[in-house]
C-alpha atoms as a PDB file:
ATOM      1  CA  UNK A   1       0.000   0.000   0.000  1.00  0.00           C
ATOM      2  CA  UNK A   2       1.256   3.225  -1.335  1.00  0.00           C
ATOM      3  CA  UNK A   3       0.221   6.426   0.882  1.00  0.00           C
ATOM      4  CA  UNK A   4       1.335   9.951   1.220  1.00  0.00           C
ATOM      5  CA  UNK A   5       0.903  12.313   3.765  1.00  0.00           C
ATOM      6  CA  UNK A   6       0.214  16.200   3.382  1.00  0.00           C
ATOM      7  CA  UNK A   7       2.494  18.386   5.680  1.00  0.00           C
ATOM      8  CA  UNK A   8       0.442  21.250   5.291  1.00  0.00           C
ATOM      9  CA  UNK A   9       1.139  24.698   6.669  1.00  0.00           C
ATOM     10  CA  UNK A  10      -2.518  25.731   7.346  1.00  0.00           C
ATOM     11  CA  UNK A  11      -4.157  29.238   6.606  1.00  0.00           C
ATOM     12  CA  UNK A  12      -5.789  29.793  10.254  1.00  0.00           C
ATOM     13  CA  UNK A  13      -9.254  30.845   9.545  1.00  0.00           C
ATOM     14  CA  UNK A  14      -9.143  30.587   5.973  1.00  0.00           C
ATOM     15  CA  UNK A  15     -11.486  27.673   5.233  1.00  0.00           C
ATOM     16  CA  UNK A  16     -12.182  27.837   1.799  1.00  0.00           C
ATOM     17  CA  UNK A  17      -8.595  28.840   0.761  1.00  0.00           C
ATOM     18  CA  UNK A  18      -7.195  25.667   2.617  1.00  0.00           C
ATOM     19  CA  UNK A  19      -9.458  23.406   0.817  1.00  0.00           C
ATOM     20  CA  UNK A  20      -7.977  25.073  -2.510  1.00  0.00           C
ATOM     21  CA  UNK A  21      -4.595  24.107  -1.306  1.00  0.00           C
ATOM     22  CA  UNK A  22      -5.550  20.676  -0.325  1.00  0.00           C
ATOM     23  CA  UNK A  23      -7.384  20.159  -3.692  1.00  0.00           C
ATOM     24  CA  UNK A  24      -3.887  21.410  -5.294  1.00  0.00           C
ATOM     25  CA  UNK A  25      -2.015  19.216  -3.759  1.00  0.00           C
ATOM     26  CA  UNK A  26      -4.479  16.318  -4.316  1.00  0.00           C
ATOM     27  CA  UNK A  27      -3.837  16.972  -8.512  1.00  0.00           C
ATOM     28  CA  UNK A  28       0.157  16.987  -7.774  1.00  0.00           C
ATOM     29  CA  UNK A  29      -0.242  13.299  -7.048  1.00  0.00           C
ATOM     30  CA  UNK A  30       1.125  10.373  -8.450  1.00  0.00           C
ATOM     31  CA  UNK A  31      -1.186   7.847  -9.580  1.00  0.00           C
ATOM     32  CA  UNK A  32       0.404   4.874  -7.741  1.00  0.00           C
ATOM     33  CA  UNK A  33      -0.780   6.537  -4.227  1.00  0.00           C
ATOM     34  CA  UNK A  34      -3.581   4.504  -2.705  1.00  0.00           C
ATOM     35  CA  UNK A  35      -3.928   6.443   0.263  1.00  0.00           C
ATOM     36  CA  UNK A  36      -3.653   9.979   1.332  1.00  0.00           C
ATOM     37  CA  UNK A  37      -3.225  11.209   4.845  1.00  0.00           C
ATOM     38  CA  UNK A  38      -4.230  15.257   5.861  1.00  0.00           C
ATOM     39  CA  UNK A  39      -3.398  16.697   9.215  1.00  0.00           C
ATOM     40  CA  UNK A  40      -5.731  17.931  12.140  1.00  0.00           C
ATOM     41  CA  UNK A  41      -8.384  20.570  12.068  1.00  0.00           C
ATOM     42  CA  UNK A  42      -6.959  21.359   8.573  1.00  0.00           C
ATOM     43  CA  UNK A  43      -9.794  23.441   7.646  1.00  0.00           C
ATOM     44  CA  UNK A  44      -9.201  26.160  10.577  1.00  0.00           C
ATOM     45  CA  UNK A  45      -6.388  25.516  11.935  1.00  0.00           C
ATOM     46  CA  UNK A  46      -6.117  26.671  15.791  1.00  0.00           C
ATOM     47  CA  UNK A  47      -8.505  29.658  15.989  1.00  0.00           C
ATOM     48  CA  UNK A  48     -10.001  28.262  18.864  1.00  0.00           C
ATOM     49  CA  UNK A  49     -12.051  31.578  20.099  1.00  0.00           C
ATOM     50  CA  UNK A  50     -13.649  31.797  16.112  1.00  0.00           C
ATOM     51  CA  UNK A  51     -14.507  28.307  15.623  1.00  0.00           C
ATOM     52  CA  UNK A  52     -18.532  29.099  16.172  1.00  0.00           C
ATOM     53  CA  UNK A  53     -18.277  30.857  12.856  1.00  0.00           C
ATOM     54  CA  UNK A  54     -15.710  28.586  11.204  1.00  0.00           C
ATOM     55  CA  UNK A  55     -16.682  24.934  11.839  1.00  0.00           C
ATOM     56  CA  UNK A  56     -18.313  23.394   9.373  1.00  0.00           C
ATOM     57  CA  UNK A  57     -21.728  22.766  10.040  1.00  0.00           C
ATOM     58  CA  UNK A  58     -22.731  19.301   9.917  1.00  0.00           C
ATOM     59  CA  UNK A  59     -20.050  18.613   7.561  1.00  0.00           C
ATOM     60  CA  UNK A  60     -21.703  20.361   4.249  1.00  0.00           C
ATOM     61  CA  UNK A  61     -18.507  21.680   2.707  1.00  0.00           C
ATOM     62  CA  UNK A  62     -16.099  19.771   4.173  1.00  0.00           C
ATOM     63  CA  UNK A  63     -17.352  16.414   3.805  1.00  0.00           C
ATOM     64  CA  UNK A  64     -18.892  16.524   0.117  1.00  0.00           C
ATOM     65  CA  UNK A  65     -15.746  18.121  -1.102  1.00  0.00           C
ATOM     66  CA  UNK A  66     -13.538  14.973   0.096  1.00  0.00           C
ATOM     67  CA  UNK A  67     -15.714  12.882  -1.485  1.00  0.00           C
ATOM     68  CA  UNK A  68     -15.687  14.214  -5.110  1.00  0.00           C
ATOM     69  CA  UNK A  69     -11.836  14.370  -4.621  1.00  0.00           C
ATOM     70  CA  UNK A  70     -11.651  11.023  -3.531  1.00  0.00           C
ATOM     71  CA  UNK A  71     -13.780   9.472  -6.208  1.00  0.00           C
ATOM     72  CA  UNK A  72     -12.152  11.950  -8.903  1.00  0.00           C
ATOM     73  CA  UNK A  73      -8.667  10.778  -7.542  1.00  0.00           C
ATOM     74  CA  UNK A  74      -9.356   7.000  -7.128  1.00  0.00           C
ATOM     75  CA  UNK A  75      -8.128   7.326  -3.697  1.00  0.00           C
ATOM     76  CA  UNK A  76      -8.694   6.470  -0.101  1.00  0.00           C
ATOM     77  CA  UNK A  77      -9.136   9.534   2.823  1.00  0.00           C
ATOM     78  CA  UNK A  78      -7.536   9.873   5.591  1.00  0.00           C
ATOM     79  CA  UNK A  79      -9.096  13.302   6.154  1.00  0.00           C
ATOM     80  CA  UNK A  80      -7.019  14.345   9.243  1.00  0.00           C
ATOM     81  CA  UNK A  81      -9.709  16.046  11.385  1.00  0.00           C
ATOM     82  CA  UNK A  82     -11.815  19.284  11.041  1.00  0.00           C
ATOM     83  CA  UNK A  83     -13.700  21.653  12.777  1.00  0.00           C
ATOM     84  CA  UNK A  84     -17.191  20.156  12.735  1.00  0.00           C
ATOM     85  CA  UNK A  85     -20.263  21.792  14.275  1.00  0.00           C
ATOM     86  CA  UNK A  86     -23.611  20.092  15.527  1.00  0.00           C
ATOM     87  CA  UNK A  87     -25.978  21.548  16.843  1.00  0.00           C
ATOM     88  CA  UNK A  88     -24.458  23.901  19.733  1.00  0.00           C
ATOM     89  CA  UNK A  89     -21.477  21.680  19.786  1.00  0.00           C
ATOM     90  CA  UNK A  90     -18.156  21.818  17.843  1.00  0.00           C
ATOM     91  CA  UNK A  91     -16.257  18.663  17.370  1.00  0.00           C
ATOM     92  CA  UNK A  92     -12.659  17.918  16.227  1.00  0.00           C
ATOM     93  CA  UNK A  93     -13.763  15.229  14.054  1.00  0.00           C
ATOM     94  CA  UNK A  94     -11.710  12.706  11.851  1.00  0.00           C
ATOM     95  CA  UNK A  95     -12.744  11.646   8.778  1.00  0.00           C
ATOM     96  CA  UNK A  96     -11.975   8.705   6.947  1.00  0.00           C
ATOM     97  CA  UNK A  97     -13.195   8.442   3.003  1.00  0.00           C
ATOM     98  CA  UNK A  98     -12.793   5.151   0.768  1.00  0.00           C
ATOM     99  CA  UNK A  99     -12.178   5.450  -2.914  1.00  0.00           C
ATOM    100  CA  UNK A 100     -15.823   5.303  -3.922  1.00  0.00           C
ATOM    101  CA  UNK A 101     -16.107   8.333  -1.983  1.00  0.00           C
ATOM    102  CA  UNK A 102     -18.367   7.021   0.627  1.00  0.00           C
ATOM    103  CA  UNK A 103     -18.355   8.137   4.254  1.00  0.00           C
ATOM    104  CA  UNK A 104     -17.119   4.957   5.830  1.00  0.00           C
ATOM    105  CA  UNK A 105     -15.455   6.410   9.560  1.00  0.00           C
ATOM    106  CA  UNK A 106     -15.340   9.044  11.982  1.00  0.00           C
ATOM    107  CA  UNK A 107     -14.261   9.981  15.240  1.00  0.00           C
ATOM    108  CA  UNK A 108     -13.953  12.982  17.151  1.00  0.00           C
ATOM    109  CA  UNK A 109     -10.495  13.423  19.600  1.00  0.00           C
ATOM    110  CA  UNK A 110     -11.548  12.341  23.127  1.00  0.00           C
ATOM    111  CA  UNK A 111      -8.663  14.189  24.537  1.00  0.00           C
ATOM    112  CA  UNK A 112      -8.701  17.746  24.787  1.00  0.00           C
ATOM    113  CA  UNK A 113      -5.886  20.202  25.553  1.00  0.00           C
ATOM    114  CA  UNK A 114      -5.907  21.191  28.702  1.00  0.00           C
ATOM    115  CA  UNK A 115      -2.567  23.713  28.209  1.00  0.00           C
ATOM    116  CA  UNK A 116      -4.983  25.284  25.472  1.00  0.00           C
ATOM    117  CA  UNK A 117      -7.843  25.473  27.277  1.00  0.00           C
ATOM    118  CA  UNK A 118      -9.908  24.145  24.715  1.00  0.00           C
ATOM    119  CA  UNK A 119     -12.532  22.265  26.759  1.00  0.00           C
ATOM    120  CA  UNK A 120     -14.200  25.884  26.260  1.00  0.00           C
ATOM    121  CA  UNK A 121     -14.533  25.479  22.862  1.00  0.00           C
ATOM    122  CA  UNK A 122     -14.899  22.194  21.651  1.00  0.00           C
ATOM    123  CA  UNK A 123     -16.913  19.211  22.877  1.00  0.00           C
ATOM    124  CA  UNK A 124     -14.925  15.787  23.457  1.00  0.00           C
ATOM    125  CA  UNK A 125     -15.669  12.518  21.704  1.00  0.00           C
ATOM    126  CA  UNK A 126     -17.535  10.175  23.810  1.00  0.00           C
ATOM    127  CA  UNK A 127     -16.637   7.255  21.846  1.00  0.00           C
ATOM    128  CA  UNK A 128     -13.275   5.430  21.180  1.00  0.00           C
ATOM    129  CA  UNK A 129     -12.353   5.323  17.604  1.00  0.00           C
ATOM    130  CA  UNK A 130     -13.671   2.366  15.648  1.00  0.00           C
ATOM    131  CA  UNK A 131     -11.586   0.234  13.460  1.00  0.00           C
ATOM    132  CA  UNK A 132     -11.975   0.769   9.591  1.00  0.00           C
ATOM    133  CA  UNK A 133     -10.980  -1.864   6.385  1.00  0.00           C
ATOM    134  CA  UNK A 134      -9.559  -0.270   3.395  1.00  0.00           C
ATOM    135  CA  UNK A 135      -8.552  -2.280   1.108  1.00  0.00           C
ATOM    136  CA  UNK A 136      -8.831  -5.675   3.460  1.00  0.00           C
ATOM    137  CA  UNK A 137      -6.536  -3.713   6.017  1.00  0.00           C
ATOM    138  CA  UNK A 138      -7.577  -3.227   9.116  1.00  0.00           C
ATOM    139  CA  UNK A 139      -6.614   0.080  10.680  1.00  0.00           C
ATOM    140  CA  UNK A 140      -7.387   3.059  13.111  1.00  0.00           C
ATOM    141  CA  UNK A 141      -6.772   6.809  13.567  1.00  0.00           C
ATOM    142  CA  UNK A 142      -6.587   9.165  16.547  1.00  0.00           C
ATOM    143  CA  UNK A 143      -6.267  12.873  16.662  1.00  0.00           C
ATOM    144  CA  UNK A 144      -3.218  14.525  18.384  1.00  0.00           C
ATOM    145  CA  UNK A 145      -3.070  14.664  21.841  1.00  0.00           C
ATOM    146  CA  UNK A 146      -4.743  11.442  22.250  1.00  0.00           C
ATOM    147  CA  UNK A 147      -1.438   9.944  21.383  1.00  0.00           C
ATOM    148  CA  UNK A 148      -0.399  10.744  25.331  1.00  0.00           C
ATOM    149  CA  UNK A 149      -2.448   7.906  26.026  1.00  0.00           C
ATOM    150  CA  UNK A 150      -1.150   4.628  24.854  1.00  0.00           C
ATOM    151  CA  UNK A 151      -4.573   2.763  25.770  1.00  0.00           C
ATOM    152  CA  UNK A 152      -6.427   4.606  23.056  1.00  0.00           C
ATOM    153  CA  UNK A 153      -3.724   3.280  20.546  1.00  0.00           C
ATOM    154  CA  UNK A 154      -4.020  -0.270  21.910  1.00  0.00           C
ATOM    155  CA  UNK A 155      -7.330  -0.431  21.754  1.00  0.00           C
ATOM    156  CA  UNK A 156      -7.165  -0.171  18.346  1.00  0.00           C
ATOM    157  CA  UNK A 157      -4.116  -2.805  18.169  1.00  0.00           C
ATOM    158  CA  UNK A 158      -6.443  -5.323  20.265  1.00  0.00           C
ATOM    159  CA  UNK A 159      -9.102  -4.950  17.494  1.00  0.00           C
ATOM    160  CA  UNK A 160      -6.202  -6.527  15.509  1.00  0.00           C
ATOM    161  CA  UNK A 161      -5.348  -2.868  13.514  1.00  0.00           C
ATOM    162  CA  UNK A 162      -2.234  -2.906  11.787  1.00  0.00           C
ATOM    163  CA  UNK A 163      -2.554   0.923  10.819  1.00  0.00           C
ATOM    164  CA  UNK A 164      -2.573   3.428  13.170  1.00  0.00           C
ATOM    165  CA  UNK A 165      -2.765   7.111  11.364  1.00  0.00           C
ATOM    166  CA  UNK A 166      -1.921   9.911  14.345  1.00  0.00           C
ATOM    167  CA  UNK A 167      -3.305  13.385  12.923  1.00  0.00           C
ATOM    168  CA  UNK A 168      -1.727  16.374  14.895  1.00  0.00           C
ATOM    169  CA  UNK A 169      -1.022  20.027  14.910  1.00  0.00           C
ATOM    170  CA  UNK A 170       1.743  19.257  17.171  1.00  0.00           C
ATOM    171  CA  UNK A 171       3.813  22.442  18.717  1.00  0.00           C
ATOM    172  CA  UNK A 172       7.082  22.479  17.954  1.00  0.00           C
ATOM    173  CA  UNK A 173       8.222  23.331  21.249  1.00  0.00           C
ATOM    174  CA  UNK A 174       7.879  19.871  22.274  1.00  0.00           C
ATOM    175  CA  UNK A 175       8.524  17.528  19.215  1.00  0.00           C
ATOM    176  CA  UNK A 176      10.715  15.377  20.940  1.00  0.00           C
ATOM    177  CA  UNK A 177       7.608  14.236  22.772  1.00  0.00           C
ATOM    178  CA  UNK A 178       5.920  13.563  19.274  1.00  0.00           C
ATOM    179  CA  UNK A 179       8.587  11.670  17.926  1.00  0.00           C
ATOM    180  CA  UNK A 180       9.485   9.678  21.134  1.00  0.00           C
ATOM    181  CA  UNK A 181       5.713   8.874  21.536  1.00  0.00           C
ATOM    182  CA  UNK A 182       5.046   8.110  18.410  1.00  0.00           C
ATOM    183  CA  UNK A 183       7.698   5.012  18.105  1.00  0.00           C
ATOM    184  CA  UNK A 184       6.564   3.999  21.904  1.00  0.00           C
ATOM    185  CA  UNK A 185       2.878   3.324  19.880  1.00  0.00           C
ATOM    186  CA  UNK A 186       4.910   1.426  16.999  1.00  0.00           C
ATOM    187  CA  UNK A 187       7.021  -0.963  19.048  1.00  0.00           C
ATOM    188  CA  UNK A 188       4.474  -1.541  21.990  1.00  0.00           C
ATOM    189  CA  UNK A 189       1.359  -2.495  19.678  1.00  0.00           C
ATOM    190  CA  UNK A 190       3.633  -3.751  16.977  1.00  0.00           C
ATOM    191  CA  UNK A 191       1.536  -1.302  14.433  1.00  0.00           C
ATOM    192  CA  UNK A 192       2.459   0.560  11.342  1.00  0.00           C
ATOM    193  CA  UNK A 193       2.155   4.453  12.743  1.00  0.00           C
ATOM    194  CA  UNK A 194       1.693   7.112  10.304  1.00  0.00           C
ATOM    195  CA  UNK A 195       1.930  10.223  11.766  1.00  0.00           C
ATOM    196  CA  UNK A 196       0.769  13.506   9.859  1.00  0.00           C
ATOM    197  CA  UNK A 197       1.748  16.547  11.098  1.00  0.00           C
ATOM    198  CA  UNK A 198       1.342  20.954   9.822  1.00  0.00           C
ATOM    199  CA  UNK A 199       3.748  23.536  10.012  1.00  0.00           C
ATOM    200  CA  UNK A 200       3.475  27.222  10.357  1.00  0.00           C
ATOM    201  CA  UNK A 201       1.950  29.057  12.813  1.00  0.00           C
ATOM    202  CA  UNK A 202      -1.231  30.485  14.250  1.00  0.00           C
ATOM    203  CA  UNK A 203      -1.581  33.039  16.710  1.00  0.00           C
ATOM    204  CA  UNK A 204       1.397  32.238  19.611  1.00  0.00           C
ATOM    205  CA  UNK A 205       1.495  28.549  18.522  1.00  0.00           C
ATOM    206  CA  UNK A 206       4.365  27.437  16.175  1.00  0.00           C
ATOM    207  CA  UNK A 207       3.857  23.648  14.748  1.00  0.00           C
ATOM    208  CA  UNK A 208       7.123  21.583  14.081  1.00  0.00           C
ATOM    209  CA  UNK A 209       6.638  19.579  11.494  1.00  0.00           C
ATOM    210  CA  UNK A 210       8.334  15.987  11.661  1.00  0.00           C
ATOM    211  CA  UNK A 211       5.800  14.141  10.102  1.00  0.00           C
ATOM    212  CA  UNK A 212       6.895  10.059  10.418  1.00  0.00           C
ATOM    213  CA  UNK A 213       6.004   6.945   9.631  1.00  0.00           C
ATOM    214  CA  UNK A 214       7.211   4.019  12.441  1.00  0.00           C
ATOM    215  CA  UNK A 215       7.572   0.283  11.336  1.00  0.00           C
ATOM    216  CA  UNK A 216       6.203  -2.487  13.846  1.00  0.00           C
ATOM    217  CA  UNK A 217       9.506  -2.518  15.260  1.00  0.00           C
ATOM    218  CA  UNK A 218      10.229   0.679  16.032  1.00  0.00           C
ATOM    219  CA  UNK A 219      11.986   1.705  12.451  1.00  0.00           C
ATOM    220  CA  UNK A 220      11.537   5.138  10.968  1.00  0.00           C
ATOM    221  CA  UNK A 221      10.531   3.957   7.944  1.00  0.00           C
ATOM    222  CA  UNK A 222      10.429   8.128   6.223  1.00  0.00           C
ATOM    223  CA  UNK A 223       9.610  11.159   7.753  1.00  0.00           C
ATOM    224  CA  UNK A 224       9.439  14.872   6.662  1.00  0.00           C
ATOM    225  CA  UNK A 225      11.074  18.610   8.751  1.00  0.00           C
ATOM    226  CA  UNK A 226      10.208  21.650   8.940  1.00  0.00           C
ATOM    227  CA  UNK A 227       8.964  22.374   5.835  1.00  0.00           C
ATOM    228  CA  UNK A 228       5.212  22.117   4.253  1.00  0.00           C
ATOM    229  CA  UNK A 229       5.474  19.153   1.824  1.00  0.00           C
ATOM    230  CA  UNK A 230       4.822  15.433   0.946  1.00  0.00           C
ATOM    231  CA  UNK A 231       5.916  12.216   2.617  1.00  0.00           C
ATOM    232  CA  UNK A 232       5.135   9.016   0.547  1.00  0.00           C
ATOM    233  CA  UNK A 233       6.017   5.568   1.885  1.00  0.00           C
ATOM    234  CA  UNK A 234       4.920   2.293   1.170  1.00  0.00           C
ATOM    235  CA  UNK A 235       3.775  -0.362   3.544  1.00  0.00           C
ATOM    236  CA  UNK A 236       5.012  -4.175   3.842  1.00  0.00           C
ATOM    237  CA  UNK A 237       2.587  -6.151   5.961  1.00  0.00           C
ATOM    238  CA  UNK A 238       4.172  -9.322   5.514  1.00  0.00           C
ATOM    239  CA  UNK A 239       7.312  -7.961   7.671  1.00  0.00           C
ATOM    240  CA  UNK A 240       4.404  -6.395  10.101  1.00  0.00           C
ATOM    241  CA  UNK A 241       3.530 -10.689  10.501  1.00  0.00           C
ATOM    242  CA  UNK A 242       6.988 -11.794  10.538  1.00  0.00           C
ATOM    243  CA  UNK A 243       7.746  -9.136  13.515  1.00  0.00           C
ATOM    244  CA  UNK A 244       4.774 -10.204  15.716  1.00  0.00           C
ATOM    245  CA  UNK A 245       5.537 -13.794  14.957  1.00  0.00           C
ATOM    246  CA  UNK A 246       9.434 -13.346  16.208  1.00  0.00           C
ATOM    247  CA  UNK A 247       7.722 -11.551  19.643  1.00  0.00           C
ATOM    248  CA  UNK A 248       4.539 -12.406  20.255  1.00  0.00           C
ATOM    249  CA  UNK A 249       3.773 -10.163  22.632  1.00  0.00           C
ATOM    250  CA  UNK A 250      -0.594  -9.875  22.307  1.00  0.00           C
ATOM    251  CA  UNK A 251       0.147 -14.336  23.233  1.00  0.00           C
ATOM    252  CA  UNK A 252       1.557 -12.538  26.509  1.00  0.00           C
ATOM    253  CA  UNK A 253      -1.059 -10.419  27.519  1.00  0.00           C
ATOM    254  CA  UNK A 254      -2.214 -10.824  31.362  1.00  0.00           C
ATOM    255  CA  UNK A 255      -5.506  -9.736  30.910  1.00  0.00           C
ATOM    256  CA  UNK A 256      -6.577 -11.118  34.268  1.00  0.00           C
ATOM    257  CA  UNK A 257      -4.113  -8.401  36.130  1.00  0.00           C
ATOM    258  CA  UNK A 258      -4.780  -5.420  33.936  1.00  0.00           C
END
């Protein structure tokens, strides 16, 4: 499986002229990509205090736009996450988009930033995220700062993903946390982890880039820097089997002490 991964540096507030940019980038594509990968709240960026007139409302731009791109690109959606309003709630919401262009997951990030304060302005998912098949893969995603909780990723890993996509604006000031957390989620639930982060700024927050991709072992298999750009990697799932096979770690699980 061929995928790339958009290190975007989003416009903050600027809806309509990220989704120009993302459509861009979509057309700069090679053919051989099955997958693509966007970054969190990509439509808004981190204008937390505007996002009542920002989100999308029930997901009429955002969501019918991915879909024509997907089905115009033959290509699976890893939407990263977006602002997304219901009713008085706003919701950073992932959104995942097979190559027919049909809806088929989403989640919204359970964990929000407390450093940011933005329990005021966004809701929290009351739902894990759900395990989606693309392509007879099973995988997950989760949304930033849920990747300070490894039980969130293993969830997913004891639903038997072998994907695990981590959408983030991620500061920069603290990017040795990203990277360091992002192999933990690799070696300890012997997952792929493809990790998409922006760049740029908004406001006083400055985003750092480093957008990975982890092997089951622990391996960076590619990553990107500072810069906005494109990561493309392939993945090998027969070395994902032959890892778990040489430590068989889920055989080890004491379930009946934790």
């Amino acid at each position: 499986m061929k995928i790339a991964l958009y290190q975007m540096h989003v416009i903050p507030g600027k809806p309509e002229e990220n989704m120009k940019k993302i459509s861009e980038w979509f057309n700069s594509l090679d053919e051989e990509i099955d997958l693509v990968v966007l970054p969190e709240m990509w439509n808004t960026s981190y204008r937390l205090s505007d996002l009542n007139e920002l989100a999308d409302e029930d997901g009429q731009v955002i969501i019918p736009f991915l879909q024509e791109e997907a089905k115009r690109m033959n290509k699976h959606i890893v939407g990263g996450s977006i602002a997304y309003k219901t009713g008085n709630d706003i919701y950073n919401r992932a959104i995942i988009i097979n190559n027919k262009g049909v809806l088929i997951n989403t989640y919204d990030k359970a964990h929000l930033v407390p450093m940011l304060n933005e329990h005021h302005y966004l809701t929290s998912g009351e739902k894990k995220p759900r395990i989606f098949n693309i392509d007879d893969i099973e995988m997950g995603t989760i949304i930033c700062y849920d990747l300070r909780f490894p039980e969130l990723a293993r969830s997913l890993a004891l639903e038997d993903a072998k994907v695990i996509f981590v959408t983030a604006q991620w500061p920069a000031s603290r990017i040795d946390h990203w990277q360091s957390l992002l192999k933990a989620r690799a070696i300890e639930n012997q997952v792929f982890i493809v990790a998409c982060n922006t760049v740029g700024t908004c406001d006083n927050n400055e985003f750092g880039g480093h957008t990975l991709v982890y092997a089951p072992d622990g391996t960076l298999i590619n990553s990107l820097y500072e810069d906005e750009g494109t990561l493309t990697v392939e993945l090998d799932f027969e070395t994902q089997e032959q890892i778990r096979e040489s430590i068989p770690i889920f055989n080890s699980l004491r379930t009946d002490l934790y």
